[in-house]
C-alpha atoms as a PDB file:
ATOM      1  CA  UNK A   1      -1.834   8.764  13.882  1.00  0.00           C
ATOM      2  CA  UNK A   2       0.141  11.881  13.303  1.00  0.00           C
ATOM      3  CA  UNK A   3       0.267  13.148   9.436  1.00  0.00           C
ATOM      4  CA  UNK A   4       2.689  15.488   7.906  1.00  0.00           C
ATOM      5  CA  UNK A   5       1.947  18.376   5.692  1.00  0.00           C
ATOM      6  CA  UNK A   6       0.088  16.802   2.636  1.00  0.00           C
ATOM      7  CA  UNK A   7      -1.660  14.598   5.383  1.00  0.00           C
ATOM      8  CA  UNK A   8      -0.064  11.451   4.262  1.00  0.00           C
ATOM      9  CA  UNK A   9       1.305   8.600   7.009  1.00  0.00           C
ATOM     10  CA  UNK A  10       4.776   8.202   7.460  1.00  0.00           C
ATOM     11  CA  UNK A  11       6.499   4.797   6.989  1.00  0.00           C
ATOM     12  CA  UNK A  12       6.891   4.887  10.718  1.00  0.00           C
ATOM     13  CA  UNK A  13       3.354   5.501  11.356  1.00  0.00           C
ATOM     14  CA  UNK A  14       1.469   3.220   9.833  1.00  0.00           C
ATOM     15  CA  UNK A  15       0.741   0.396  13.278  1.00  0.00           C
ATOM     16  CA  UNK A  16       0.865  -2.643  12.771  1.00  0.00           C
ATOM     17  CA  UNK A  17      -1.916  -4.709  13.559  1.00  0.00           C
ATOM     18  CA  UNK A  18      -0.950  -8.421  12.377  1.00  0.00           C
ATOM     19  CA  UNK A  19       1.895 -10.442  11.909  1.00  0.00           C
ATOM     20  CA  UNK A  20       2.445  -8.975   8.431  1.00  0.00           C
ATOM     21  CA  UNK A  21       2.610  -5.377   9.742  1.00  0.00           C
ATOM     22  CA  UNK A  22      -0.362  -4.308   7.638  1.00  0.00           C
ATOM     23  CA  UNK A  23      -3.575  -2.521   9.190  1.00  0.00           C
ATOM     24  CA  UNK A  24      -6.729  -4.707   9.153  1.00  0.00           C
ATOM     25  CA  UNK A  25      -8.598  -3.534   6.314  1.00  0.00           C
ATOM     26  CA  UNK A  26      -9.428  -4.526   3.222  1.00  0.00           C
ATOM     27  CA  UNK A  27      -8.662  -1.557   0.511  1.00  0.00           C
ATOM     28  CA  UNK A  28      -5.495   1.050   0.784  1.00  0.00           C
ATOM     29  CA  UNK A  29      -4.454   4.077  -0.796  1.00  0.00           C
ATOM     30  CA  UNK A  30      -2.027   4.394  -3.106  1.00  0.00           C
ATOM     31  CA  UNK A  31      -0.086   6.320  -0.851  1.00  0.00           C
ATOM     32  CA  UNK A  32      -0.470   3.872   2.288  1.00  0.00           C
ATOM     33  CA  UNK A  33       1.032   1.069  -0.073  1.00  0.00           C
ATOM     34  CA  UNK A  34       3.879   3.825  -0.872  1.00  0.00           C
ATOM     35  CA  UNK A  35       4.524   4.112   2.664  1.00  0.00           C
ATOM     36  CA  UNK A  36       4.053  -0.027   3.441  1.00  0.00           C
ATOM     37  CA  UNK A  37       6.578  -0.851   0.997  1.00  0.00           C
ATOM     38  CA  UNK A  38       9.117   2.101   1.336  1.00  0.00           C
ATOM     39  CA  UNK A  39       8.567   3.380  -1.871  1.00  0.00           C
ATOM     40  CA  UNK A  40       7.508   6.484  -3.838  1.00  0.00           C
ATOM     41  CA  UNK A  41       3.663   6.608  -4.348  1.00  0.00           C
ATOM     42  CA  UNK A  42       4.550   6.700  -8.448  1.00  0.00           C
ATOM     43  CA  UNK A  43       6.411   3.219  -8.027  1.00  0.00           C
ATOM     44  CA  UNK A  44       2.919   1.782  -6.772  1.00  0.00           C
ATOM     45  CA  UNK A  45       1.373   2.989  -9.603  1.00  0.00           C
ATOM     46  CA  UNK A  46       3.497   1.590 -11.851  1.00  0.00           C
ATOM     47  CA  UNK A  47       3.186  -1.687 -10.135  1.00  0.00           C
ATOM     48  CA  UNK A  48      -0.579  -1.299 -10.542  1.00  0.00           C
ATOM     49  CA  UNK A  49      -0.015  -0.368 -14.331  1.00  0.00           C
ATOM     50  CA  UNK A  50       2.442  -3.339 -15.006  1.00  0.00           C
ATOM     51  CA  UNK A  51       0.058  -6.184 -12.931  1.00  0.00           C
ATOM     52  CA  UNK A  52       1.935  -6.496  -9.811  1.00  0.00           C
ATOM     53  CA  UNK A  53      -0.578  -5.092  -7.925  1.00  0.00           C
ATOM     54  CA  UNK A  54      -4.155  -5.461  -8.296  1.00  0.00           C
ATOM     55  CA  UNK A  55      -6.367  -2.199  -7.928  1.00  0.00           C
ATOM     56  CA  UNK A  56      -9.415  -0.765  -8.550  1.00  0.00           C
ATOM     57  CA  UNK A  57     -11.122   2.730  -9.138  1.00  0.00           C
ATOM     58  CA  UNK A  58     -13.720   3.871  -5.992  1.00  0.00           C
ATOM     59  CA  UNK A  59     -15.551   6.661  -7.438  1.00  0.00           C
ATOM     60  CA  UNK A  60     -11.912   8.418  -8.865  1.00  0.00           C
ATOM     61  CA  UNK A  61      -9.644   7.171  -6.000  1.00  0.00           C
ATOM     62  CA  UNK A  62      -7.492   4.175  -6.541  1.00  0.00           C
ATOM     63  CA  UNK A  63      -7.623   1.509  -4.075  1.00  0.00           C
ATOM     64  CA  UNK A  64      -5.260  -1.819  -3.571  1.00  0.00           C
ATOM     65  CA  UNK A  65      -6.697  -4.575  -1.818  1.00  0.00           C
ATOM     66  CA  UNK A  66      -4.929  -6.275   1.225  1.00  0.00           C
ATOM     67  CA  UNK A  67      -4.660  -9.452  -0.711  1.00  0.00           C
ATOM     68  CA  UNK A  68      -2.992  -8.098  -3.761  1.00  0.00           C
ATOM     69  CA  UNK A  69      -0.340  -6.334  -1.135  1.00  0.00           C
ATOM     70  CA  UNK A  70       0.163  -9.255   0.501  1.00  0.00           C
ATOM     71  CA  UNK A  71       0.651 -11.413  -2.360  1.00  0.00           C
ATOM     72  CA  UNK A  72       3.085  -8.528  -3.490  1.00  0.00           C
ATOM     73  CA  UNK A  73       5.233  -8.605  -0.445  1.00  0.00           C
ATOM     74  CA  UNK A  74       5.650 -12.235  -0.484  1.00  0.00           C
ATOM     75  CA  UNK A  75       6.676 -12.507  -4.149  1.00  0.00           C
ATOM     76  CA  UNK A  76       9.085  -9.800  -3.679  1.00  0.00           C
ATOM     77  CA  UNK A  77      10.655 -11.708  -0.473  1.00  0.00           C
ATOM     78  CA  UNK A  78      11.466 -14.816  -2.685  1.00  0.00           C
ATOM     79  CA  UNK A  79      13.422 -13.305  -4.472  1.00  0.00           C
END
């Protein structure tokens, strides 16, 4: 997977893997649910802060599980 400057995947670069278009594994980034969702990475953090999105803290690094994304995308696409 090629990475730009800062090292961070591109919308476009991110494979997908599944029928929901989302790599197979079970905790992201905040910046690989940026890129997943087509938004900036502090948009995802203020979905995290306002209980959209379920994360955690891994030893300083936030981290959104699959589940949480998924359940994410599929509330947003009802409306």
């Amino acid at each position: 997977m090629a990475k730009n400057r800062a090292n961070k995947p591109q919308v476009d670069e991110i494979e997908p893997e599944n029928d929901h278009g989302l790599p197979k594994k079970a905790l992201f980034r905040v910046d690989e649910v940026a890129c997943y969702f087509g938004v900036t990475e502090r948009c995802v953090r203020l979905w995290i802060e306002h209980g959209h999105l379920r994360a955690e803290k891994i030893v300083g690094s936030v981290r959104v599980s699959r589940e949480s994304i998924l359940h994410c995308r599929f509330k947003i696409s009802e409306n």
